[in-house]
Protein backbone atom coordinates (compact mmCIF):
# COMPACT_ATOMS: atom_id res chain seq x y z
CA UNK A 1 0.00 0.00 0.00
CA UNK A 2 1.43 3.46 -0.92
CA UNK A 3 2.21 5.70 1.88
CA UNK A 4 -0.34 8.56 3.10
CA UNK A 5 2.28 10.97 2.28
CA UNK A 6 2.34 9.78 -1.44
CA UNK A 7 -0.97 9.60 -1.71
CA UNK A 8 -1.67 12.95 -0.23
CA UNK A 9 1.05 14.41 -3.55
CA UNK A 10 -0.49 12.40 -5.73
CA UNK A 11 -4.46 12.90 -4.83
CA UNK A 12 -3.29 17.04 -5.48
CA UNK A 13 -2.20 15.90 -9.26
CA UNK A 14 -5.05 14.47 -9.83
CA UNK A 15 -7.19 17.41 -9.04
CA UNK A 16 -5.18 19.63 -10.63
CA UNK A 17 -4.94 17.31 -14.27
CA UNK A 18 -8.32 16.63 -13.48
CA UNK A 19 -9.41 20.68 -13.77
CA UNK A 20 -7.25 20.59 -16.83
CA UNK A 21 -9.10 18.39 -18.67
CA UNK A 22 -12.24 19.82 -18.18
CA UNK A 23 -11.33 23.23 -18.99
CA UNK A 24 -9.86 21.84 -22.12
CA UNK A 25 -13.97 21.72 -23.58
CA UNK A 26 -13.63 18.36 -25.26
CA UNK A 27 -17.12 18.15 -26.47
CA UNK A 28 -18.07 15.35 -28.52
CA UNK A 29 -22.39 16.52 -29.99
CA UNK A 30 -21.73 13.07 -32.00
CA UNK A 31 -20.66 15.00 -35.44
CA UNK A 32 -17.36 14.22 -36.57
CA UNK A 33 -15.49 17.80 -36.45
CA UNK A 34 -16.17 17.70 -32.47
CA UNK A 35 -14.34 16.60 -29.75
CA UNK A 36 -11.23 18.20 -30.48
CA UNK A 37 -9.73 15.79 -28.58
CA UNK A 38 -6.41 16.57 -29.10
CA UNK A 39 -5.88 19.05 -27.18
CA UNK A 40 -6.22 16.77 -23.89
CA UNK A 41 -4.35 13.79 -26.08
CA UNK A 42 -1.56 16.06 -25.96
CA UNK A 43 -2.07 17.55 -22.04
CA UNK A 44 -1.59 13.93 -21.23
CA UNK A 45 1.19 12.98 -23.09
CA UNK A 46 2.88 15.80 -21.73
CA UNK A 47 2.02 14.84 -18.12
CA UNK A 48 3.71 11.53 -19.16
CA UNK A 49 7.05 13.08 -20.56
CA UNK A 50 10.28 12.20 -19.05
CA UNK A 51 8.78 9.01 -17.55
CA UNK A 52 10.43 6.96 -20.06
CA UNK A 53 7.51 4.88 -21.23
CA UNK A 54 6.62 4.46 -25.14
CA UNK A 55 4.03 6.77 -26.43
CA UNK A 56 2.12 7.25 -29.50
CA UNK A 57 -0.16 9.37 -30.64
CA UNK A 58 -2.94 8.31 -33.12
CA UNK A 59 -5.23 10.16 -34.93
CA UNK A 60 -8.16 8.33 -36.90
CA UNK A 61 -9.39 12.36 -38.53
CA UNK A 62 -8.29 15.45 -37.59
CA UNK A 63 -8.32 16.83 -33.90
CA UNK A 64 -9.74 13.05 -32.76
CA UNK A 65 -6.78 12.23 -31.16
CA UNK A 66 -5.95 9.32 -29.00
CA UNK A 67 -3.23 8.42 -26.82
CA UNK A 68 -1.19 5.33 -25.80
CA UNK A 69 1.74 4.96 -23.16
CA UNK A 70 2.98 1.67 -22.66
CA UNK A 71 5.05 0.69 -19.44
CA UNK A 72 6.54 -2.68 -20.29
CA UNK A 73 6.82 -5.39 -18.09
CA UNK A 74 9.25 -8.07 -17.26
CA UNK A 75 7.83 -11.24 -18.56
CA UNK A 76 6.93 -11.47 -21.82
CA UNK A 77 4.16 -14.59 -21.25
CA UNK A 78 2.74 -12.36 -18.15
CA UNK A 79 -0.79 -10.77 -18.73
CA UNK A 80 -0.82 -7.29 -19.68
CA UNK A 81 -3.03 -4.32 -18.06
CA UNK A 82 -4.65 -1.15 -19.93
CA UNK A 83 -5.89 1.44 -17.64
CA UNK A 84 -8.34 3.28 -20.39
CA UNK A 85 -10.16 6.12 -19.74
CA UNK A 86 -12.01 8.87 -22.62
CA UNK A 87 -11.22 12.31 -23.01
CA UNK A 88 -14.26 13.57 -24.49
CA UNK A 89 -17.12 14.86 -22.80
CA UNK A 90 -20.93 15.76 -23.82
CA UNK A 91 -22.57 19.01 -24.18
CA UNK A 92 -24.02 21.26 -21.51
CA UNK A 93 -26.84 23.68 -21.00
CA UNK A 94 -24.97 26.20 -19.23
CA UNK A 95 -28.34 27.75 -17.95
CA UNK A 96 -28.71 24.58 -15.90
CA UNK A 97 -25.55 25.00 -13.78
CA UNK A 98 -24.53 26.87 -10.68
CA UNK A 99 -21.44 27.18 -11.51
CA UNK A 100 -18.87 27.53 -15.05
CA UNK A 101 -19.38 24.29 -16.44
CA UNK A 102 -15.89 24.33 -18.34
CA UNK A 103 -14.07 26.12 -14.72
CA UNK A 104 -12.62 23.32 -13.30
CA UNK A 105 -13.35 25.12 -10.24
CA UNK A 106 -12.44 23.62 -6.84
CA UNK A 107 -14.84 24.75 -4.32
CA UNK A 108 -14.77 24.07 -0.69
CA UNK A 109 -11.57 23.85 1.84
CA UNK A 110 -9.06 22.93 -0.22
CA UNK A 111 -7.37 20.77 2.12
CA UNK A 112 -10.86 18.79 2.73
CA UNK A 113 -11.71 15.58 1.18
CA UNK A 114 -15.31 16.67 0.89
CA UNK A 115 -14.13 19.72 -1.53
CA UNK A 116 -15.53 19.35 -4.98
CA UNK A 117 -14.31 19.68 -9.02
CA UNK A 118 -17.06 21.21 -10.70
CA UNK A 119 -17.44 20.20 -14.52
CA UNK A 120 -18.81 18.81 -17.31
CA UNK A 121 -16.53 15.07 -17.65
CA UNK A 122 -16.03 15.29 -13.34
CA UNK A 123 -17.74 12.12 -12.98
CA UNK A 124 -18.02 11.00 -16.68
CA UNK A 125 -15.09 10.01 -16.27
CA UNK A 126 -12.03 12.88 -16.42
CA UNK A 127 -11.95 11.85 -12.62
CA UNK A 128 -11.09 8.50 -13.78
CA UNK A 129 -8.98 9.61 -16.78
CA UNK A 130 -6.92 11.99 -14.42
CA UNK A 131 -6.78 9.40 -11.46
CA UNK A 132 -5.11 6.19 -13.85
CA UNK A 133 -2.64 9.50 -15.62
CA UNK A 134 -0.96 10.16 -12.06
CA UNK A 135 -0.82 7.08 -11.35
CA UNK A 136 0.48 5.63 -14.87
CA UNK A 137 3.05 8.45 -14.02
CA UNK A 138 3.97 7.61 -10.78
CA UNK A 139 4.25 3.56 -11.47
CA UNK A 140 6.70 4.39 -14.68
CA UNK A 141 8.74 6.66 -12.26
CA UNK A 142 8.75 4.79 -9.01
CA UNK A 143 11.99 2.35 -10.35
CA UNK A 144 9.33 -0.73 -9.94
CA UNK A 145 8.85 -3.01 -12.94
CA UNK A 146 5.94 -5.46 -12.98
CA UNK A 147 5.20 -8.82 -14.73
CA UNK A 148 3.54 -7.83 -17.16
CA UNK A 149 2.97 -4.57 -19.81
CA UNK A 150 1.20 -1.74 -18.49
CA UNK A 151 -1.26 0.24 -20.88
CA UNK A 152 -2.28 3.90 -20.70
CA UNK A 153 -5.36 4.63 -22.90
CA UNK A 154 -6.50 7.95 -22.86
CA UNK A 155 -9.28 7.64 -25.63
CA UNK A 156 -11.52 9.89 -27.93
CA UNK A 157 -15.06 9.60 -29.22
CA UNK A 158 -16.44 7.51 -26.30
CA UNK A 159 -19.49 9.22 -26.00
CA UNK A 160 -20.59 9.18 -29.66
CA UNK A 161 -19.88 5.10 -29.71
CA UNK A 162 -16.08 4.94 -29.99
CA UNK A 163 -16.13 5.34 -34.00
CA UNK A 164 -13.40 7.26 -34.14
CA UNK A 165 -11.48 6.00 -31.01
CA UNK A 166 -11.32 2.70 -29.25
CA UNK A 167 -13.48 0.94 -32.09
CA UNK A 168 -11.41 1.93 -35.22
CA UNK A 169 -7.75 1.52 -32.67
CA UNK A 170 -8.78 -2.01 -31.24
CA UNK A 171 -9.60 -3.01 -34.84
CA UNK A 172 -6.27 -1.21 -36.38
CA UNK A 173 -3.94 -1.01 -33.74
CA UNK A 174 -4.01 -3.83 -32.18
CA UNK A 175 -0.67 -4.72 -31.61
CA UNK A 176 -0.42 -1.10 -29.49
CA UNK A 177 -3.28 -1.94 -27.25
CA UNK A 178 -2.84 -5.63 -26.88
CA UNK A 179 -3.94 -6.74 -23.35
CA UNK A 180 -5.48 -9.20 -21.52
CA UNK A 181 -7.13 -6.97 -18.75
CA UNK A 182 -8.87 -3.85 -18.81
CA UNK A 183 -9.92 -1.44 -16.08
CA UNK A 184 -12.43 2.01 -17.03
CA UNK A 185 -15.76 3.32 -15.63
CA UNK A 186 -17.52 2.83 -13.73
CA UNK A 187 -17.73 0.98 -10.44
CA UNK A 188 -17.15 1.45 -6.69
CA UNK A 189 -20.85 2.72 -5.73
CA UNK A 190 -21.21 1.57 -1.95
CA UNK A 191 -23.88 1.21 -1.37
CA UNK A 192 -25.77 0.77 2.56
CA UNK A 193 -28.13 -1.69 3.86
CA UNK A 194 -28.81 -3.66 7.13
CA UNK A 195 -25.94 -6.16 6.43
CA UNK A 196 -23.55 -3.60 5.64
CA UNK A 197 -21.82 -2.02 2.48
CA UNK A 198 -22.11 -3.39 -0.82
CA UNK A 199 -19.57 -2.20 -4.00
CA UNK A 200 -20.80 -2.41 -7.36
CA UNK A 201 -17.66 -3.44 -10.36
CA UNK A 202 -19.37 -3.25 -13.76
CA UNK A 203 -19.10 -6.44 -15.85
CA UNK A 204 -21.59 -6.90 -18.36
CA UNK A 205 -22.77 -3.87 -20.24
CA UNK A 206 -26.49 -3.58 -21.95
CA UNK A 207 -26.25 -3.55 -26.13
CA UNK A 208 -26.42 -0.57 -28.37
CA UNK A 209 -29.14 -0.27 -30.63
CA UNK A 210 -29.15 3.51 -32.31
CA UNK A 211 -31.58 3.89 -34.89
CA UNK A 212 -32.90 6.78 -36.97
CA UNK A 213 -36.61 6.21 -38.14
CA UNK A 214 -37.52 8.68 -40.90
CA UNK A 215 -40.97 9.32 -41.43
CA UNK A 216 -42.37 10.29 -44.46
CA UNK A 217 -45.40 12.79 -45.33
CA UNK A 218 -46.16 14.67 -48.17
CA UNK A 219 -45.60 18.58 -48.99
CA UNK A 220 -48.20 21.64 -49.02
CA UNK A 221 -48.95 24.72 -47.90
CA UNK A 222 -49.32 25.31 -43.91
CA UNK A 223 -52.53 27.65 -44.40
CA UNK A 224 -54.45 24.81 -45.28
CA UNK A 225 -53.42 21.83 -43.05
CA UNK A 226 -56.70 19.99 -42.90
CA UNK A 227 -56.25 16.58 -44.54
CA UNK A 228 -52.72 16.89 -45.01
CA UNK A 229 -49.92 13.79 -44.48
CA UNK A 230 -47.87 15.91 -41.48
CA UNK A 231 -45.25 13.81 -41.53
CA UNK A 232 -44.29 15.99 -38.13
CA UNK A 233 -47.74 15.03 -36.48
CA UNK A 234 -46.86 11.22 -37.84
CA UNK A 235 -43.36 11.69 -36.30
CA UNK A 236 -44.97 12.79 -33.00
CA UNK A 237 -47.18 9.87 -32.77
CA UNK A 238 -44.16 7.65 -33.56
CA UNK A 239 -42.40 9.17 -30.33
CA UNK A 240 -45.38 9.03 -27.99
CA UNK A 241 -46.31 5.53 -29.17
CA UNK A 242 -42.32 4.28 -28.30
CA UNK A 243 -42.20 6.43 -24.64
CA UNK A 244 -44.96 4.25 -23.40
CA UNK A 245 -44.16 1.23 -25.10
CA UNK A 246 -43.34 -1.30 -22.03
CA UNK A 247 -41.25 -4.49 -23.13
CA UNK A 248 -40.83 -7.37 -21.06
CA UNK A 249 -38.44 -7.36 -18.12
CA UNK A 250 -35.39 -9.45 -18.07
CA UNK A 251 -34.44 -10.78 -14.51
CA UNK A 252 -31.29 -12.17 -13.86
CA UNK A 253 -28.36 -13.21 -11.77
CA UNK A 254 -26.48 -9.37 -11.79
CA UNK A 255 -30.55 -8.42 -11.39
CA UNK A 256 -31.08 -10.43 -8.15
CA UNK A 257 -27.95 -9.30 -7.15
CA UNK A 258 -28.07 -5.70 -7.21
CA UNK A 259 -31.36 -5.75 -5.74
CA UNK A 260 -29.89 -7.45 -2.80
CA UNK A 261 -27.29 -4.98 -2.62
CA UNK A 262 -30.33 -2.16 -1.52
CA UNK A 263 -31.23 -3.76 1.35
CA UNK A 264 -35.03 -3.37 0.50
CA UNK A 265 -38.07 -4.42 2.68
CA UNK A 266 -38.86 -8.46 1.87
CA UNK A 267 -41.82 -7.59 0.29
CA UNK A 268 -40.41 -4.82 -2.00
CA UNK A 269 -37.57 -7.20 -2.72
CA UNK A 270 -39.79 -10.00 -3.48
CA UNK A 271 -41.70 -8.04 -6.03
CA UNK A 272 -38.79 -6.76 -7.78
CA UNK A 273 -37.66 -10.32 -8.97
CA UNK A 274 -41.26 -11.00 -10.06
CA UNK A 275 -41.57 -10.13 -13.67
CA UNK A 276 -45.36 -9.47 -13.46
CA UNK A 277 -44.53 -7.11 -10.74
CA UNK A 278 -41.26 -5.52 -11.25
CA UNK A 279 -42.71 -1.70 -12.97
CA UNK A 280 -45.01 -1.34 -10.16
CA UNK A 281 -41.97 -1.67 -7.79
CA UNK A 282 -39.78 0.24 -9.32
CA UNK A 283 -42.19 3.00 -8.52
CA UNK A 284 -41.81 2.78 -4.92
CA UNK A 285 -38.36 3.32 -5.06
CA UNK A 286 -36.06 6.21 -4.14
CA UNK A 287 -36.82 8.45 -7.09
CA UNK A 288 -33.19 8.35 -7.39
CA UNK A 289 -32.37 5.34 -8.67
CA UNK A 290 -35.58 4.55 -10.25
CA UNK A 291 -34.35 5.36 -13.77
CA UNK A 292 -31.27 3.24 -13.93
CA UNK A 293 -33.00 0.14 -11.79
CA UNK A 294 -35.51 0.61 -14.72
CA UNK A 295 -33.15 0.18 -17.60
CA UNK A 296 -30.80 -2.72 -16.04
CA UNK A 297 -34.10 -4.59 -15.98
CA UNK A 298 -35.59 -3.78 -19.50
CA UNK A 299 -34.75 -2.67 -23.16
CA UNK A 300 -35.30 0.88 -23.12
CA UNK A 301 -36.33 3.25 -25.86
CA UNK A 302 -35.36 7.30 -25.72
CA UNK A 303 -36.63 9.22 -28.53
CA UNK A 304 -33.87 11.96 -27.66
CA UNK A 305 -33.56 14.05 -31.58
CA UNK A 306 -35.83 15.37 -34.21
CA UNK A 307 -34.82 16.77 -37.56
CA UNK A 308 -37.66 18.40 -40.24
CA UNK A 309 -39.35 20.80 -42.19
CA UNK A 310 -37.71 23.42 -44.36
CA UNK A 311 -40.12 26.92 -43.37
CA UNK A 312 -42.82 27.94 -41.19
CA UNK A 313 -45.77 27.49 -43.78
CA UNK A 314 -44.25 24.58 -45.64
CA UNK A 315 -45.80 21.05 -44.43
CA UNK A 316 -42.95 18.91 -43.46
CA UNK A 317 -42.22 15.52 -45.49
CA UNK A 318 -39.48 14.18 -44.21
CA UNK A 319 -39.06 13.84 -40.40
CA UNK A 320 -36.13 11.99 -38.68
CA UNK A 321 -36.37 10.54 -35.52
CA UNK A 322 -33.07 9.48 -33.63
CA UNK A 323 -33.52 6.40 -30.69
CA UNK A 324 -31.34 5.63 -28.13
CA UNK A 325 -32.00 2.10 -28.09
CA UNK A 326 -30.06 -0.18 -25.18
CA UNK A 327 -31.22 -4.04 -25.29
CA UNK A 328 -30.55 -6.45 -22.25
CA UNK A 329 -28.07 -9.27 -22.48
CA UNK A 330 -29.31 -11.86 -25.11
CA UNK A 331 -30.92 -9.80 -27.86
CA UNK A 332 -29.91 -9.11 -31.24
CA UNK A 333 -30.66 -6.82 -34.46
CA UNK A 334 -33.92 -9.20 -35.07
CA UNK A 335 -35.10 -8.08 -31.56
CA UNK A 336 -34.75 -4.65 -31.45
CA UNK A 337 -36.64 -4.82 -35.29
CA UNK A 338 -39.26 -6.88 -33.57
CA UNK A 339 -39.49 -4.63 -30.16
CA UNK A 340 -39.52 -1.70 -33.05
CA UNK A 341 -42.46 -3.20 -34.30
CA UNK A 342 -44.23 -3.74 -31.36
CA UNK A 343 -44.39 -0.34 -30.11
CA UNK A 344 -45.15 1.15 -33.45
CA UNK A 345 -48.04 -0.77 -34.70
CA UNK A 346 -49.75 0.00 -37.97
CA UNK A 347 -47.16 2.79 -37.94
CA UNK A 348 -44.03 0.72 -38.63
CA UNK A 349 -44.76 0.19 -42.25
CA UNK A 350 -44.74 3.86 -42.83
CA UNK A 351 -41.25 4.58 -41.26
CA UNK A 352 -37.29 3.92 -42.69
CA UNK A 353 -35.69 1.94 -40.18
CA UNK A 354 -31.41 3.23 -40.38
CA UNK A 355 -29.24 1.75 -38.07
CA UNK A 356 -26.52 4.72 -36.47
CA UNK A 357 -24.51 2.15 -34.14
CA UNK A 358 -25.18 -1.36 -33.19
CA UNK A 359 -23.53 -3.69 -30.18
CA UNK A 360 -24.53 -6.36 -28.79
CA UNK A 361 -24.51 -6.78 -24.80
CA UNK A 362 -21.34 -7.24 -23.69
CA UNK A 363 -19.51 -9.16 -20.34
CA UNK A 364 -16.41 -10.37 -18.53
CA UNK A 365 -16.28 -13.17 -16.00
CA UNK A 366 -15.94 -12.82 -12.55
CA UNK A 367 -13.10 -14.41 -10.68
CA UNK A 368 -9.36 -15.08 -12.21
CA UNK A 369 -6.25 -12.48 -11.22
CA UNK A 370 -7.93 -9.11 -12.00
CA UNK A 371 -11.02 -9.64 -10.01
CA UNK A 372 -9.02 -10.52 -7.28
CA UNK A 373 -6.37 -7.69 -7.45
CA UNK A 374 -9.39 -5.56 -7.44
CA UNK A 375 -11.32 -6.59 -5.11
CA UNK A 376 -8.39 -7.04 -2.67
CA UNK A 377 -7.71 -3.20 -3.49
CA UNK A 378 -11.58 -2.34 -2.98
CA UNK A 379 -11.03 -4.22 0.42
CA UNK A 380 -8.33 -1.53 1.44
CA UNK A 381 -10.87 1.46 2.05
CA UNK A 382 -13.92 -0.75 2.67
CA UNK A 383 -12.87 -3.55 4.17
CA UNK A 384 -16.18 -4.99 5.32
CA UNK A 385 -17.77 -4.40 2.25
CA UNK A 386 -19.67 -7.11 -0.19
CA UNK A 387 -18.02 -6.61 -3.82
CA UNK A 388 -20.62 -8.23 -6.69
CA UNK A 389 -20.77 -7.57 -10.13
CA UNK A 390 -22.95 -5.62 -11.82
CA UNK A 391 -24.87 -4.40 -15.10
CA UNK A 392 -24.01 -0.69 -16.81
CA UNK A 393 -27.14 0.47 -18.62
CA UNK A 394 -24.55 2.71 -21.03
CA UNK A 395 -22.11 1.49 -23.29
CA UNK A 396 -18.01 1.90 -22.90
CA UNK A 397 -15.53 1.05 -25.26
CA UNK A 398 -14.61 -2.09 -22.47
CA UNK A 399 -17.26 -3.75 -25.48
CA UNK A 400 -14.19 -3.77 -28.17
CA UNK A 401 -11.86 -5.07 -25.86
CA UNK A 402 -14.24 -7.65 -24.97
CA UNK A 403 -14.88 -8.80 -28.21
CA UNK A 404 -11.03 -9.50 -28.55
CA UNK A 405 -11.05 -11.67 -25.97
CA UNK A 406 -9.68 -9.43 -22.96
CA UNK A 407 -11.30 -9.32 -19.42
CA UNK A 408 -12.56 -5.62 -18.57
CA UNK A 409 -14.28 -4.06 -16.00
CA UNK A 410 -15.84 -0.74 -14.83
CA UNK A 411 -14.22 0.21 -11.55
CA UNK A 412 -12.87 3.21 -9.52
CA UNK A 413 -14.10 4.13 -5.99
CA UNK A 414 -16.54 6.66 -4.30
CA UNK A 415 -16.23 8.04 -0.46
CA UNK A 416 -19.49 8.07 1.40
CA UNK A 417 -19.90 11.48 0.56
CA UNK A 418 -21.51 10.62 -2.47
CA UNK A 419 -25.24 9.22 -1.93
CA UNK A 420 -25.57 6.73 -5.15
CA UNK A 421 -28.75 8.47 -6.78
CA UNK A 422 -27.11 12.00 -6.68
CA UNK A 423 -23.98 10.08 -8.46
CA UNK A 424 -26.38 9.19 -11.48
CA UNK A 425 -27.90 12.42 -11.46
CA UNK A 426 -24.58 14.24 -11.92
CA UNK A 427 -23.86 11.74 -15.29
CA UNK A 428 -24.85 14.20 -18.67
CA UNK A 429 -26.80 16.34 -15.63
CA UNK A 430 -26.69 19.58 -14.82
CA UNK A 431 -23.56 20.58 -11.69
CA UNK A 432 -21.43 17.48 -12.57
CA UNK A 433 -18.97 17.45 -9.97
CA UNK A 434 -16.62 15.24 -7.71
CA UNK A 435 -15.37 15.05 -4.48
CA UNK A 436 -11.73 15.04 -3.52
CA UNK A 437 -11.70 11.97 -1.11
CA UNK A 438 -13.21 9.93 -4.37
CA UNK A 439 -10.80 10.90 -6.38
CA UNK A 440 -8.05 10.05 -2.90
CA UNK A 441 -9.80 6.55 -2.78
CA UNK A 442 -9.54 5.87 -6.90
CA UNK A 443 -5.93 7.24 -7.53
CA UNK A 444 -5.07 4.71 -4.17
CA UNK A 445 -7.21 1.82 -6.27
CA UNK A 446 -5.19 1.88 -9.55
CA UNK A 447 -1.50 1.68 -7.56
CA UNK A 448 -3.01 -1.25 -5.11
CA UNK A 449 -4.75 -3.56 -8.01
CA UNK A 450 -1.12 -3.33 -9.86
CA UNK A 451 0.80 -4.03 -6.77
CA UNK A 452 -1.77 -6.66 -6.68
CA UNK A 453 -1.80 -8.00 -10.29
CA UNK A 454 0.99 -10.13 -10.65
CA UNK A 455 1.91 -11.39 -7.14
């Protein structure tokens, strides 16, 4: 275990890369010109000059920059570690915040872990990005060589599916990124209950299923709408029809488990892990954590952009709709075409069906060297606590390391400070922000699960 003294230099680095990165405005609105992520790419590769580790920069299009620091290991048959977090960040409404949303600020006693980085990226996940920099730097500095390699991935385009990051790199650059074990967001929610504390480490991640649905009307002249084919007023009955369309729930083993992990009432609890009851018991809990119990339990269907008409007294007729579709573990392109279907009705023969990004639901295994490194490490600042995998309801590029065979998790740590349902407010919500004594307990939790690793 690193000394308090180290820590304590190296918890003030992360707050101050942390700031850095969010002031550097790396937002990704899903075209291809944003992001800019290279002006972070290259704030973290010069955090990691003079360390002595390889580095390369790689650029898939202009300003979408990605960077990779290798720290190699002793053993050449050893398993190799990445440490990945993403640089970009989504937009903000500005009139939404208290504070600048690109400031960085720190605000509170700044020798107090409850002082807080206000930002957009604070908790999705610069705090993460900054945390595995300092200590990438301080591992390639401190004279100690490990095992095996040791990866520093400090990735673009997460947010808008990885196309021009970790899913065009894994596919091209292989050899750069090879590993057998992955650590990124998110994990290390404790949650409370009558038994105790309970950690959540993401393994299993719920598919992608992005589709546009154009809807198609025909032309006139808005002074004389009555009879027309709106293809707007068709488009708005396409989203109301998929906001209350209810698909089955899917109840399993990371279901029953995070359940346990709230410590609900025995009756609450029971109904939860009864499909035929599970939406009326959502209800009745903490409003919260309603939304994401919700999606780890069902495909869900957000109608969340709408292109169309040309001028104010032209009838529209074209209409795009763009879905943020995430299936459960198990279903495919057929299902979300059937689910598509279902909610429509008699309207799905009059809409275009285009697919934006598609992934199936992705996991790791529990058990093996990196769950035990990491839970081990967990076990340092909560040693009591229950650690059980768990379901993300968003996708991270861990999906394209999966699919090559590599073990990755969502991880990190919270303090108490942070009451879980505020924590999923803050993600793409208004005041994102972080507290130092999280960002203490995750810089503490990459050093300990490498220490860990190859023992």
């Amino acid at each position: 275990m690193t000394d308090p003294t180290t820590i304590d230099r190296l918890t003030g680095e992360t707050v101050e890369l942390l700031s850095a990165l969010i002031q550097n405005q790396c937002v990704n609105d899903g075209r291809p010109e944003s992001g800019e992520e290279d002006r972070s790419a290259r704030l973290l590769r010069d955090e990691l000059e003079g360390t002595g580790v390889d580095m390369e920069m790689y650029e898939p299009m202009p300003g979408r920059t990605s960077l990779i620091a290798r720290l190699p290991g002793t053993d050449p048959d050893a398993p190799n570690l990445c440490l990945m977090g993403h640089t970009d960040v989504v937009p903000v409404s500005p009139d939404g915040w208290d504070r600048d949303p690109f400031g960085g600020e720190l605000v509170g006693d700044p020798n107090s872990g409850a002082a807080e980085i206000w930002g957009r990226g604070a908790v999705d996940m610069l705090n993460l990005t900054a945390s595995m920099a300092v200590a990438f730097r301080h591992l390639a500095t401190s004279g100690t060589r490990y095992a095996g390699d040791i990866i520093y991935f400090a990735v673009a385009d997460e947010e808008a599916g990885g196309t021009h990051g970790a899913e065009v790199l894994v596919r091209d650059e292989w050899d750069a990124l090879k590993c057998d074990y992955v650590l990124t967001e998110f994990g290390g929610m404790a949650y409370n209950n009558a038994a105790g504390q309970t950690l959540l480490v993401t393994t299993a991640e719920k598919g992608l299923g992005w589709r546009r649905l154009r809807v198609k009307g025909k032309p006139g002249h808005g002074s004389a709408p009555l009879n027309a084919d709106n293809a707007l007023i068709k488009a708005a009955e396409v989203v109301r029809r998929l906001s209350e369309y209810r698909p089955a729930a899917r109840l399993d083993e990371l279901w029953g488990a995070k359940i346990a992990a709230l410590g609900l009432p025995e009756d609450l609890h029971r109904r939860l892990l009864d499909p035929a009851a599970v939406m009326d018991a959502i209800a009745e809990l903490p409003r919260g954590i309603q939304a994401n119990v919700h999606s780890c339990s069902h495909t869900t269907f957000s109608p969340n952009v709408i292109h169309g008409g040309v001028k104010t007294n032209v009838i529209p007729d074209i209409v795009d709709v763009e879905v943020d579709i995430r299936t459960v573990p198990g279903e495919t392109h057929e299902d979300v075409m059937a689910h598509l279907q279902a909610a429509l009705g008699d309207l799905f023969n009059h809409v275009e069906v285009e697919i934006l990004q598609e992934n199936i639901s992705t996991a790791s295994p529990t058990g093996g060297p990196l769950w035990g490194a990491l839970t081990d490490a967990m076990h340092v600042a909560y040693p009591e606590a229950a650690i059980i995998p768990s379901l993300v309801t968003g996708g991270t590029d861990a999906r394209f390391f999966r699919e090559q065979g590599a073990v990755a998790y969502g991880a990190g740590l919270l303090s108490t400070r942070v009451d879980v349902g505020e924590f999923f407010r803050r993600f793409h919500g208004h005041n994102e922000r972080i507290d130092v004594d999280s960002l203490r307990l995750t810089t503490q939790l990459w050093l300990d699960v490498v220490n860990g690793l190859w023992d």
